[in-house]
N, C-alpha and C. Protein backbone atom coordinates (compact mmCIF):
# COMPACT_ATOMS: atom_id res chain seq x y z
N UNK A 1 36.26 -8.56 78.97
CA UNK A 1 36.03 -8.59 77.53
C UNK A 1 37.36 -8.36 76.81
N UNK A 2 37.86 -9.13 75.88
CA UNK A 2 38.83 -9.13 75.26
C UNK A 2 39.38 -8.18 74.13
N UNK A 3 38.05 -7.79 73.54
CA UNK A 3 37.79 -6.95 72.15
C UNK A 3 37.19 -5.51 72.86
N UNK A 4 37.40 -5.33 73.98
CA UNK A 4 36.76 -3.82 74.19
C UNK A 4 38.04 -2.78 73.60
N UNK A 5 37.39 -1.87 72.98
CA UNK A 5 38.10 -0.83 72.08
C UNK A 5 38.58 -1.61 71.17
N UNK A 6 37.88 -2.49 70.49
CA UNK A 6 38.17 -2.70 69.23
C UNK A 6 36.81 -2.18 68.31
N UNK A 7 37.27 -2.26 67.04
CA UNK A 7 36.09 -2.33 66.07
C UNK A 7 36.09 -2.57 64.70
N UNK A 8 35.14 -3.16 64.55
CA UNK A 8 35.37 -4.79 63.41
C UNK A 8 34.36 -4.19 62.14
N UNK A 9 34.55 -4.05 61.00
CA UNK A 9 33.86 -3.77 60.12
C UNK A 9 33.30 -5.56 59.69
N UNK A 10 32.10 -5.31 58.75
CA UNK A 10 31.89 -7.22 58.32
C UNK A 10 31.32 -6.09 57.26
N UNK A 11 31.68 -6.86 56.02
CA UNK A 11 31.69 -6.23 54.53
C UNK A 11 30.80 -7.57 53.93
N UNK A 12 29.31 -7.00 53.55
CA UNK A 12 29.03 -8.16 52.88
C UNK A 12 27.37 -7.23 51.92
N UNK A 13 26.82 -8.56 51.63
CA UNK A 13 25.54 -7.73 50.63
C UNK A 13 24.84 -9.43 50.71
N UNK A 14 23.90 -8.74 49.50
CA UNK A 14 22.73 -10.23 49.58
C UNK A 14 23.39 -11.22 49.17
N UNK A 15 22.97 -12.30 49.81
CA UNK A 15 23.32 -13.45 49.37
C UNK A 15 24.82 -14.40 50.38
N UNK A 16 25.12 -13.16 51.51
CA UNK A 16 25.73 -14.01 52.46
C UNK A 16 25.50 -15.40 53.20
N UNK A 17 26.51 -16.08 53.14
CA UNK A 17 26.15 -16.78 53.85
C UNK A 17 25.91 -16.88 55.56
N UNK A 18 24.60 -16.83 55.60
CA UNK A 18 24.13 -16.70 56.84
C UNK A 18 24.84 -16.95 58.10
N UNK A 19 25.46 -18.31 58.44
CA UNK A 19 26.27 -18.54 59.50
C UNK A 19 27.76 -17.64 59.84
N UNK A 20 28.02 -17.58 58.45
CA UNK A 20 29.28 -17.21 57.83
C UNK A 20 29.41 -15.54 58.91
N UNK A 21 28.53 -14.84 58.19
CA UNK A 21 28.22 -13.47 59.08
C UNK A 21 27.20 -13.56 60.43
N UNK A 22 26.59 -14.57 61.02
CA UNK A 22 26.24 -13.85 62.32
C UNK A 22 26.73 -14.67 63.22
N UNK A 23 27.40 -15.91 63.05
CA UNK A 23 28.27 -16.39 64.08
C UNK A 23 29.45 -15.67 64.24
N UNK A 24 30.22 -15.20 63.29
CA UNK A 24 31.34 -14.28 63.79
C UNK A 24 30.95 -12.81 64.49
N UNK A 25 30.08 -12.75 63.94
CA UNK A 25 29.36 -11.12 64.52
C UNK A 25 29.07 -11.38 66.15
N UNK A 26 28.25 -12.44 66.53
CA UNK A 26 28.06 -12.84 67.74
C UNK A 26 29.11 -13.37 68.63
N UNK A 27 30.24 -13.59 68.33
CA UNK A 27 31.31 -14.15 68.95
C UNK A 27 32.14 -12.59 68.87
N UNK A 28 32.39 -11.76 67.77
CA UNK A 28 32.61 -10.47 67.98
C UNK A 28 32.13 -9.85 69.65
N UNK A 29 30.55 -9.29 69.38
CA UNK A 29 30.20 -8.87 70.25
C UNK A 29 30.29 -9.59 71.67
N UNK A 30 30.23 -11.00 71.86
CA UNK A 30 30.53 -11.18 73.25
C UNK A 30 31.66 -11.08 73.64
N UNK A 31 33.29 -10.76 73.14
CA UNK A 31 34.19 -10.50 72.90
C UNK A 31 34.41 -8.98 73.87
N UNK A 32 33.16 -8.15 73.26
CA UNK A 32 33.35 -6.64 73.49
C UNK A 32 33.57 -5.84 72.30
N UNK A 33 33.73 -6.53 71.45
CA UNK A 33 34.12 -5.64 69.99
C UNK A 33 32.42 -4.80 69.41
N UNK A 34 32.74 -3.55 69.05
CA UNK A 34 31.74 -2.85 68.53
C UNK A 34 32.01 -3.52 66.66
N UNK A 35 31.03 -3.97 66.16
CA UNK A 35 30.73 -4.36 65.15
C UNK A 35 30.30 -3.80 64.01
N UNK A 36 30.20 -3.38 62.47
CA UNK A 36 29.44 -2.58 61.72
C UNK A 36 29.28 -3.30 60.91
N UNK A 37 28.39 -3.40 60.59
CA UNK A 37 27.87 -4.11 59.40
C UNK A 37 27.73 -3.18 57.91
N UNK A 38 28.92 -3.64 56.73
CA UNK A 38 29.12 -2.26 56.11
C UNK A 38 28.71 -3.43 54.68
N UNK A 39 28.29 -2.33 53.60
CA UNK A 39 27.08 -3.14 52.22
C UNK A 39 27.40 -1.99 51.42
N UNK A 40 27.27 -2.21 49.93
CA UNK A 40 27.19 -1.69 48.94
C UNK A 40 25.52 -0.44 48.75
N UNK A 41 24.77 -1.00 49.62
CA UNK A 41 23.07 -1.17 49.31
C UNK A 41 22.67 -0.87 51.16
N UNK A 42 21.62 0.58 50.90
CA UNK A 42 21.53 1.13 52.27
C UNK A 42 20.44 -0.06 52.62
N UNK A 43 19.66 -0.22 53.93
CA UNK A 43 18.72 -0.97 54.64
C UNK A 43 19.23 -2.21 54.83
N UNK A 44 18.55 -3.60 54.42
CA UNK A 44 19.48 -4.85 55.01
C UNK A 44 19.44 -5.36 53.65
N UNK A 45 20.26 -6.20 54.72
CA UNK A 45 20.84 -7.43 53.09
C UNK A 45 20.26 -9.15 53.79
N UNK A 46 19.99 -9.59 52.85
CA UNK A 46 19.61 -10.86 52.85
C UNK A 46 20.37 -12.06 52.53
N UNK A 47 20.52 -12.60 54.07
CA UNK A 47 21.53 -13.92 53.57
C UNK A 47 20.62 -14.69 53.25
N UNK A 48 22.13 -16.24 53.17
CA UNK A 48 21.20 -17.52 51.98
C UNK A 48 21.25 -18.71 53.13
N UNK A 49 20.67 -19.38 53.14
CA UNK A 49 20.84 -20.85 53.93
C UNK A 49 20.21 -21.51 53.22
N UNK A 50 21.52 -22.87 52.95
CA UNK A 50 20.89 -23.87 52.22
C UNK A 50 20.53 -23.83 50.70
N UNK A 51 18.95 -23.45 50.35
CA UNK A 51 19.06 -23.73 49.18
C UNK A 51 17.81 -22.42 48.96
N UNK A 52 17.51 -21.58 50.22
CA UNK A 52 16.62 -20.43 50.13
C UNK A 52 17.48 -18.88 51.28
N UNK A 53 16.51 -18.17 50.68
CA UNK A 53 16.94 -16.68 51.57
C UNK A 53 16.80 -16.68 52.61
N UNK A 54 17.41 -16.39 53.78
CA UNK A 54 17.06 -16.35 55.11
C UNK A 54 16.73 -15.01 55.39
N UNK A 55 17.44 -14.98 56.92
CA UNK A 55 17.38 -13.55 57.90
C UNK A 55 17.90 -12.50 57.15
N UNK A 56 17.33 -11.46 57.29
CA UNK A 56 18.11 -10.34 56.93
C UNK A 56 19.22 -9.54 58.29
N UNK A 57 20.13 -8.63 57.37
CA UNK A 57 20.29 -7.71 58.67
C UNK A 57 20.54 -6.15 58.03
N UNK A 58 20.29 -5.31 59.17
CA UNK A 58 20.58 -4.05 58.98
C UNK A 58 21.88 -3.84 58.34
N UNK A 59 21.99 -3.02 57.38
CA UNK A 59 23.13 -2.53 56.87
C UNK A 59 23.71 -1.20 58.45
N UNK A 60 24.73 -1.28 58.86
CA UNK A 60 24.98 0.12 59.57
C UNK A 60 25.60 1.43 58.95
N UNK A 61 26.67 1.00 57.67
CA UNK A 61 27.13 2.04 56.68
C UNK A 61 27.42 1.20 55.05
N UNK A 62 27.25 2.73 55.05
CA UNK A 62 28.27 2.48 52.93
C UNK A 62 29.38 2.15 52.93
N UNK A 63 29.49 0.98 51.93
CA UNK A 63 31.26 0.98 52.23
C UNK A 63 31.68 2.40 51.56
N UNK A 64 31.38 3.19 50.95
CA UNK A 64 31.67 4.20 49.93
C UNK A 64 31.93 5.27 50.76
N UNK A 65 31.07 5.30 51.67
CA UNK A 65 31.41 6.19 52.80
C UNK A 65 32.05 5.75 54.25
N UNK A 66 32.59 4.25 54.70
CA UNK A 66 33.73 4.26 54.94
C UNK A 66 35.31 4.36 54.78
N UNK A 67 35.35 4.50 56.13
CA UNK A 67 37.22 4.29 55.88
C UNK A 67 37.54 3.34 56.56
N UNK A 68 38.52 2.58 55.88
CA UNK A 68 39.35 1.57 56.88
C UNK A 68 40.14 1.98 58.34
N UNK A 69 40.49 2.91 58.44
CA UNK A 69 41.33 3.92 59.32
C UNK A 69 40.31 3.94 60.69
N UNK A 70 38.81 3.37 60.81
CA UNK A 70 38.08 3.64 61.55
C UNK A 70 37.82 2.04 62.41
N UNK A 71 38.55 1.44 61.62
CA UNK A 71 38.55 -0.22 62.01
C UNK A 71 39.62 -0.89 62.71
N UNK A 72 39.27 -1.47 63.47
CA UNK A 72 40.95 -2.46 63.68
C UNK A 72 41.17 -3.96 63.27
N UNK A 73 39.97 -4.49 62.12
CA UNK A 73 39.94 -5.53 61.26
C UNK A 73 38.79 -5.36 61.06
N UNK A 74 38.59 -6.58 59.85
CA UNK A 74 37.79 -6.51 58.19
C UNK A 74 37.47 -8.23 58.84
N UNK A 75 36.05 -8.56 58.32
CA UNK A 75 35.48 -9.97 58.08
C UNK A 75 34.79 -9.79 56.95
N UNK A 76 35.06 -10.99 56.56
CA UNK A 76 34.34 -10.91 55.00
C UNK A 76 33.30 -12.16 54.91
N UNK A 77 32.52 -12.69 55.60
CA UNK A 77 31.70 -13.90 55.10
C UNK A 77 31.79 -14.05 53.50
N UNK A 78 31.09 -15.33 53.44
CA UNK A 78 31.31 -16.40 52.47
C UNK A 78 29.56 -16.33 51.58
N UNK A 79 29.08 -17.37 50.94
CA UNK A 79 28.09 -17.75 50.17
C UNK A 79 28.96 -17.35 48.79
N UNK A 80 28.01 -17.35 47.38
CA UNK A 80 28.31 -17.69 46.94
C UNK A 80 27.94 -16.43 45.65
N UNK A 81 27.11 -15.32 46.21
CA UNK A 81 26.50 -14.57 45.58
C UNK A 81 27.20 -13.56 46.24
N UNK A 82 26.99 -13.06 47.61
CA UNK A 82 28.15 -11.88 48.65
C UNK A 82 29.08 -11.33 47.86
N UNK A 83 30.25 -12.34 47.93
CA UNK A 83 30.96 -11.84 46.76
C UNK A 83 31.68 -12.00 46.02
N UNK A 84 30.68 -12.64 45.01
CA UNK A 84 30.28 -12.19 43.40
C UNK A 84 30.13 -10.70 43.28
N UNK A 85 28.94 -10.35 44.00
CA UNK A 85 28.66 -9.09 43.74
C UNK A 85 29.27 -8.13 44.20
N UNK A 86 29.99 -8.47 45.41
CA UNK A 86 31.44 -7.34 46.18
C UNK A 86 32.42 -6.85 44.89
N UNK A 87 32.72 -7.89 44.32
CA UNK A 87 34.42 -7.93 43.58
C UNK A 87 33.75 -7.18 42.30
N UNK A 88 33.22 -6.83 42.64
CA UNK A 88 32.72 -6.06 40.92
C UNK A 88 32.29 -4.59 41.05
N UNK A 89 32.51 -4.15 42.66
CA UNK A 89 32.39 -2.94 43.44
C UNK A 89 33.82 -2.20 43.56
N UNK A 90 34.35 -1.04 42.72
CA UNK A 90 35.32 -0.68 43.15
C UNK A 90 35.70 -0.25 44.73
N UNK A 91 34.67 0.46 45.46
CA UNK A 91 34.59 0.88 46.36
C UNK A 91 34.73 -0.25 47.25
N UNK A 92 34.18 -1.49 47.29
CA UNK A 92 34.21 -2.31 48.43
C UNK A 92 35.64 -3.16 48.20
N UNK A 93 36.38 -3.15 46.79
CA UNK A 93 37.74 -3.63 47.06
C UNK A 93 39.06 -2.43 47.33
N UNK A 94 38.27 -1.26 46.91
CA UNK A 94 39.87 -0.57 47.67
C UNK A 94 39.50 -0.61 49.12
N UNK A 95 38.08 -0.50 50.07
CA UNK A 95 37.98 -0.99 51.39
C UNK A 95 39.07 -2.03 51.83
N UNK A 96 38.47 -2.99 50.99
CA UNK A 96 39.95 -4.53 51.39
C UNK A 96 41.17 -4.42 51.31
N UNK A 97 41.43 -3.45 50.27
CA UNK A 97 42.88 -3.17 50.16
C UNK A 97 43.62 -2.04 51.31
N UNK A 98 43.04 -1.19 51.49
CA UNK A 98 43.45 -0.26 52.37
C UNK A 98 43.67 -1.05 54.02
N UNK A 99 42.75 -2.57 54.39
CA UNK A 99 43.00 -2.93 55.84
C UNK A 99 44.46 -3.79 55.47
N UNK A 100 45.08 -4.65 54.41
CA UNK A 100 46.30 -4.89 53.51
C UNK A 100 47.43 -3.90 53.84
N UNK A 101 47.14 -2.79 53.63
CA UNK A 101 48.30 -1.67 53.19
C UNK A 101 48.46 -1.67 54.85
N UNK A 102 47.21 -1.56 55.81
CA UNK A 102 48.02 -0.88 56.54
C UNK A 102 48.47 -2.27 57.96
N UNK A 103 48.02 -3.35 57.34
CA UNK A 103 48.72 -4.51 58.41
C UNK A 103 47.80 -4.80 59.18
N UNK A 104 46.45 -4.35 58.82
CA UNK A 104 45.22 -4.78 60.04
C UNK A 104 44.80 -6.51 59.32
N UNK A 105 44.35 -6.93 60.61
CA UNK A 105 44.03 -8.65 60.16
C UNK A 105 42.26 -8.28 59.31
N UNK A 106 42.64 -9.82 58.45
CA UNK A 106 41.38 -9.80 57.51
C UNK A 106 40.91 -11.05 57.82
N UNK A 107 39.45 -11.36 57.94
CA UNK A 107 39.51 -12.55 57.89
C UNK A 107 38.53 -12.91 57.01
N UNK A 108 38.72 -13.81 56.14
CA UNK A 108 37.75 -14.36 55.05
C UNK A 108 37.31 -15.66 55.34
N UNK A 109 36.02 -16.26 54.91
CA UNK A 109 35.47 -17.69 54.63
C UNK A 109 35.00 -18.14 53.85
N UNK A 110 34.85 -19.62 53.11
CA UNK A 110 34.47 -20.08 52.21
C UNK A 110 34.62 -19.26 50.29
N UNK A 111 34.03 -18.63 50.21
CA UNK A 111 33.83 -18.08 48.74
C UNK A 111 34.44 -16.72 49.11
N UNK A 112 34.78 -15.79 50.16
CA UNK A 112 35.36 -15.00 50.55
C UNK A 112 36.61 -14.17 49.47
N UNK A 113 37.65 -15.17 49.86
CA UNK A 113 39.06 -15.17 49.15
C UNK A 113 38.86 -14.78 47.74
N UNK A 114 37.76 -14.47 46.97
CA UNK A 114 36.99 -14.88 45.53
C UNK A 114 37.89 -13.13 45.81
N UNK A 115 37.10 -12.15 46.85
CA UNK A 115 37.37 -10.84 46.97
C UNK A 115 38.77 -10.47 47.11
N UNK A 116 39.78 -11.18 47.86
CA UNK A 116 40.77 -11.00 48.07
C UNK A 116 41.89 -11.06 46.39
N UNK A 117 41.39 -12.10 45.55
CA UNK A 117 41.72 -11.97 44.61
C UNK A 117 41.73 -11.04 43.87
N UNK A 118 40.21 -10.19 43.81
CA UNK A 118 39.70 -9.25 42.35
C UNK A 118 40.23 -7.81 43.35
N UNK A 119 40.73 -7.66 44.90
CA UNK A 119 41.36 -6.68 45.59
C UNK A 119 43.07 -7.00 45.57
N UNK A 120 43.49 -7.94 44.66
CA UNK A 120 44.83 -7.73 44.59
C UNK A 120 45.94 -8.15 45.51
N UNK A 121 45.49 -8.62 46.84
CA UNK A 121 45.75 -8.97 47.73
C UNK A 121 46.33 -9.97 48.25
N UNK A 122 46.19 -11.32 47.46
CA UNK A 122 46.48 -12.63 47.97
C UNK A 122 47.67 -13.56 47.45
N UNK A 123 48.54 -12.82 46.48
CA UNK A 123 49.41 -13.04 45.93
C UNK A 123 50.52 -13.32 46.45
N UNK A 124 51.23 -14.48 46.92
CA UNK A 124 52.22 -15.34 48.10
C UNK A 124 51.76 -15.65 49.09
N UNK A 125 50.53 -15.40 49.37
CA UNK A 125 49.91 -15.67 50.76
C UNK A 125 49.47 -17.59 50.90
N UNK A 126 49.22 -18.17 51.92
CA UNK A 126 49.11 -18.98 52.24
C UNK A 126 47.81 -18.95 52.64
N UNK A 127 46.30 -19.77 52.07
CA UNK A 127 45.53 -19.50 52.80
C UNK A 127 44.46 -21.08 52.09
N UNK A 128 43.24 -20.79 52.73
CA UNK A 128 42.18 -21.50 51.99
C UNK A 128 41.22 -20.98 51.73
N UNK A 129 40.39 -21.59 50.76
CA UNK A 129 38.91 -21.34 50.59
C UNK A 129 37.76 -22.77 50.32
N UNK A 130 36.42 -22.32 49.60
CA UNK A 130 35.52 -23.38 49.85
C UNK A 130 36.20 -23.95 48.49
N UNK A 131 36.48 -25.26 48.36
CA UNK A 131 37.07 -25.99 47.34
C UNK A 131 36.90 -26.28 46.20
N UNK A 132 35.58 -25.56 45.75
CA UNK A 132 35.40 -24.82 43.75
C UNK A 132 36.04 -24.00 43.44
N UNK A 133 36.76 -23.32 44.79
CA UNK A 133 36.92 -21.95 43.90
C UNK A 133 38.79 -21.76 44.27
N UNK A 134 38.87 -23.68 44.47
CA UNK A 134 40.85 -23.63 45.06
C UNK A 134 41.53 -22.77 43.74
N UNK A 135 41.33 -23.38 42.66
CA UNK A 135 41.99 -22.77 41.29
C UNK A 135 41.89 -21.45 41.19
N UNK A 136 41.20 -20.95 41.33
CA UNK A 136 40.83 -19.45 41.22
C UNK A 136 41.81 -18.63 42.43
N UNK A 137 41.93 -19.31 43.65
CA UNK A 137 43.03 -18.91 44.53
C UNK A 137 44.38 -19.23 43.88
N UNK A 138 44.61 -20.11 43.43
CA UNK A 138 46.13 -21.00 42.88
C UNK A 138 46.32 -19.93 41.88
N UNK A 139 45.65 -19.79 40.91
CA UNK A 139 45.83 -18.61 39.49
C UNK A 139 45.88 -17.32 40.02
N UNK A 140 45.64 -16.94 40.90
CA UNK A 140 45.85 -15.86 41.54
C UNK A 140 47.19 -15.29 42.01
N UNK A 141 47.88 -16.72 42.27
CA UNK A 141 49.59 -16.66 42.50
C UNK A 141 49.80 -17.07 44.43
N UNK A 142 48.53 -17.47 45.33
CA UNK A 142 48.22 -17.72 46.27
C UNK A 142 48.67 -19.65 46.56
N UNK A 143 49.32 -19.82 47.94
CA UNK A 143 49.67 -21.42 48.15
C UNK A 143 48.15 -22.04 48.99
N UNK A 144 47.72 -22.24 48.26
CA UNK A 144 46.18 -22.73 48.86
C UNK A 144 46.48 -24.33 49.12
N UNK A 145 45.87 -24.63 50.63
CA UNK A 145 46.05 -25.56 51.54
C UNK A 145 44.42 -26.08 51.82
N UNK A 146 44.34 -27.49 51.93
CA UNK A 146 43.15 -27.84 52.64
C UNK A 146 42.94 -27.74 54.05
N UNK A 147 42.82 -26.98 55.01
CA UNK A 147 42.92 -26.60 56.51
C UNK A 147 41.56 -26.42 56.96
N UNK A 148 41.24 -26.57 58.06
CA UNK A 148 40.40 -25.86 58.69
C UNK A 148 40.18 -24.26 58.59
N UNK A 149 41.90 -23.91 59.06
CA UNK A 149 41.60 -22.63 59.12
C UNK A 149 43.44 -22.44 59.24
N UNK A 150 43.30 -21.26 58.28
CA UNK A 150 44.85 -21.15 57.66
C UNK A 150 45.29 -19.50 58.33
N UNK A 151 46.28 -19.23 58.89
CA UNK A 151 46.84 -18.24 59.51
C UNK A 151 47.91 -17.49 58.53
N UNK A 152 48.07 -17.04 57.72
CA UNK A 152 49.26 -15.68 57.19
C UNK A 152 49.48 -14.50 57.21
N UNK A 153 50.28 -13.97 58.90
CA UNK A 153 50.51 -12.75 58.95
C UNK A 153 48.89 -11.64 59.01
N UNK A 154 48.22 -12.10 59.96
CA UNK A 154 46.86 -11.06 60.23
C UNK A 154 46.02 -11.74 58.95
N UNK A 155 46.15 -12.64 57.99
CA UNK A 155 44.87 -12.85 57.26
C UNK A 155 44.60 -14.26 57.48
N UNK A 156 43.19 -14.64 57.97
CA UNK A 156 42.92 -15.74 58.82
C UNK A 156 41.85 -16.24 57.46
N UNK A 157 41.97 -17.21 56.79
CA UNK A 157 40.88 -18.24 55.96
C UNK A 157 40.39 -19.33 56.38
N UNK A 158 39.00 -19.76 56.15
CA UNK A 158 38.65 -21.16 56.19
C UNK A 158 37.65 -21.44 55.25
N UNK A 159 37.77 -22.93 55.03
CA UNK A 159 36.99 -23.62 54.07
C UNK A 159 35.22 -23.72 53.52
N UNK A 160 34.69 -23.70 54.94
CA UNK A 160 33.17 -23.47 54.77
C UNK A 160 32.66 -23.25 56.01
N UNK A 161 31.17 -23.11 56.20
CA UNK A 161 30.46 -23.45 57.83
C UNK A 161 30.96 -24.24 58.78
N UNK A 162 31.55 -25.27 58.68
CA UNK A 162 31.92 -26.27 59.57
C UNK A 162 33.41 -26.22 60.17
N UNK A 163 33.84 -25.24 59.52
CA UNK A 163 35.02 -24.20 59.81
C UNK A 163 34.88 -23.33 60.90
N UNK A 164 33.74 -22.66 60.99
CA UNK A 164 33.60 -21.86 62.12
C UNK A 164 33.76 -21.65 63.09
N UNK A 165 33.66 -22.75 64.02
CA UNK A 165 34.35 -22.32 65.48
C UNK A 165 36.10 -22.40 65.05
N UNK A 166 37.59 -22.92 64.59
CA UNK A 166 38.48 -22.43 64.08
C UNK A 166 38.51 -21.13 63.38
N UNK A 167 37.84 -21.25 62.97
CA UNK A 167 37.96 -19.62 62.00
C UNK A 167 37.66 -18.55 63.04
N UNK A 168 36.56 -18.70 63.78
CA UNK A 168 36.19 -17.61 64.88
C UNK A 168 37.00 -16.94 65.97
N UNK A 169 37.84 -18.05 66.39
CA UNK A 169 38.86 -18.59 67.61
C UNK A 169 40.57 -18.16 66.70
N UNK A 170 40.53 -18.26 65.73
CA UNK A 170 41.62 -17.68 65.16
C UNK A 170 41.48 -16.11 64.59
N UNK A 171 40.45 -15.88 64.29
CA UNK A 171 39.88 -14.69 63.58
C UNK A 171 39.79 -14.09 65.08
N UNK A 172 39.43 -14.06 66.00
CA UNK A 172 39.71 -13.07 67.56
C UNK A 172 41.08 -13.05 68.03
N UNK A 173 41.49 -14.16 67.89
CA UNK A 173 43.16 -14.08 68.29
C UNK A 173 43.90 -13.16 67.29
N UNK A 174 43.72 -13.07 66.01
CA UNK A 174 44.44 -11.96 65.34
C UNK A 174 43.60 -10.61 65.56
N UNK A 175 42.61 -10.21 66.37
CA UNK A 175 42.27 -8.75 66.10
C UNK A 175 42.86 -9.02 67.36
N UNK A 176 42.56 -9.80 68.19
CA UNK A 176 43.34 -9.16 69.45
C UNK A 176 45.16 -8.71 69.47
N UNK A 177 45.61 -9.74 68.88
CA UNK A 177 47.03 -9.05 68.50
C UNK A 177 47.31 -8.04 67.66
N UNK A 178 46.59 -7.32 66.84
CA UNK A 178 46.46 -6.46 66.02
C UNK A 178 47.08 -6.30 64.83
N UNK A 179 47.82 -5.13 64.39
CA UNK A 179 48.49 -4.80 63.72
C UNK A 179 49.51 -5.68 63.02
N UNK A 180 49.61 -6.26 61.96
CA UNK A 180 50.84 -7.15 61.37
C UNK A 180 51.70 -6.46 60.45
N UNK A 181 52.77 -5.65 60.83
CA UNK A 181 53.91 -5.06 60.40
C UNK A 181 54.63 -5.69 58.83
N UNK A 182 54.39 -6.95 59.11
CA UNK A 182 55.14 -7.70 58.14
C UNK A 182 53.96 -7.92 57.26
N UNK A 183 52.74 -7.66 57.13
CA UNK A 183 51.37 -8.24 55.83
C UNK A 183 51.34 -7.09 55.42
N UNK A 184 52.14 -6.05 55.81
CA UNK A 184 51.39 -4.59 54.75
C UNK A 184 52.31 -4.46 53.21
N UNK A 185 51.14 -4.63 52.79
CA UNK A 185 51.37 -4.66 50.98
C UNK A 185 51.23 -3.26 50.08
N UNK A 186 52.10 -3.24 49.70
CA UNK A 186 52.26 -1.50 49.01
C UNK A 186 51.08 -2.06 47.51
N UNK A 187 49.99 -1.27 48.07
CA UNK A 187 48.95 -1.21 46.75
C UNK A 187 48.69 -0.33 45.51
């Protein structure tokens, strides 16, 4: 197992996109990585597929009552509601900011990066997102690229669902290398 003694926080709430969070979660765990599933909102949260609510999942903690210091990377799934409602949480963007400061890899998808913005974070970075929301990366002060899946210094982006196996396969290769010396941003 590649990811044993690692451990991966996934930061999300209702309205994830479904694939977004349990294909990386499942490629996590066969990995070996211990996983947490961390929410604004105790019990589960309800992702979206398509054009209705899907599966739920257990929340495991508060982000309010985590610390980053307990992680060795951050996933952030995508949809379109997740986070909306993250970036308007003080608590769940100094979370994002604190895995930043200290050089741990992040990895975001689709509508993701929306967080990385309203956490201060993405400013010279090289990355992508789902392609409504390119401007909103560009105004941010971010070089947004059409990629599969974009690599800068421990923060791994991609475009949507069909991104996923790249995003997954790059998003394990940076927790496995860990620490990025050169992405820590004085917040």
């Amino acid at each position: 197992m590649k990811l044993e003694n690692k451990r991966v926080a996934i930061l999300a709430t209702d309205g994830f996109e479904k694939s977004e969070l349990f294909e990386p979660l499942k490629a996590l765990k066969n990995e070996g990585a211990r996983v947490d599933v961390i929410s604004v909102k105790n019990g589960s949260i309800k992702s979206w597929k398509g054009e209705n609510w899907d599966e739920p999942i257990e929340v495991d903690y508060l982000v309010s009552n985590s610390n980053e210091s307990d992680y060795n990377a951050l996933v952030l799934p995508g949809g379109v509601a997740n986070p909306d409602l993250l970036r308007t949480n003080e608590d769940a963007l100094q979370f994002i900011r604190q895995f930043f400061i200290s050089g741990k890899p992040v990895a975001a998808i689709c509508h993701a990066p929306w967080l990385l913005i309203s956490a201060e974070v993405i400013k010279n970075r090289k990355v992508t997102s789902y392609h409504s929301i390119k401007d909103d990366v560009i105004n941010a002060g971010a070089n947004w690229v059409d990629q599969e899946v974009v690599v800068d210094q421990g923060l791994v982006t991609s475009r949507n669902p069909d991104d996923l196996p790249a995003f997954i396969n790059k998003m394990i290769e940076e927790i496995r290398e860990g620490k990025h010396e050169d992405q820590v941003v004085n917040a």
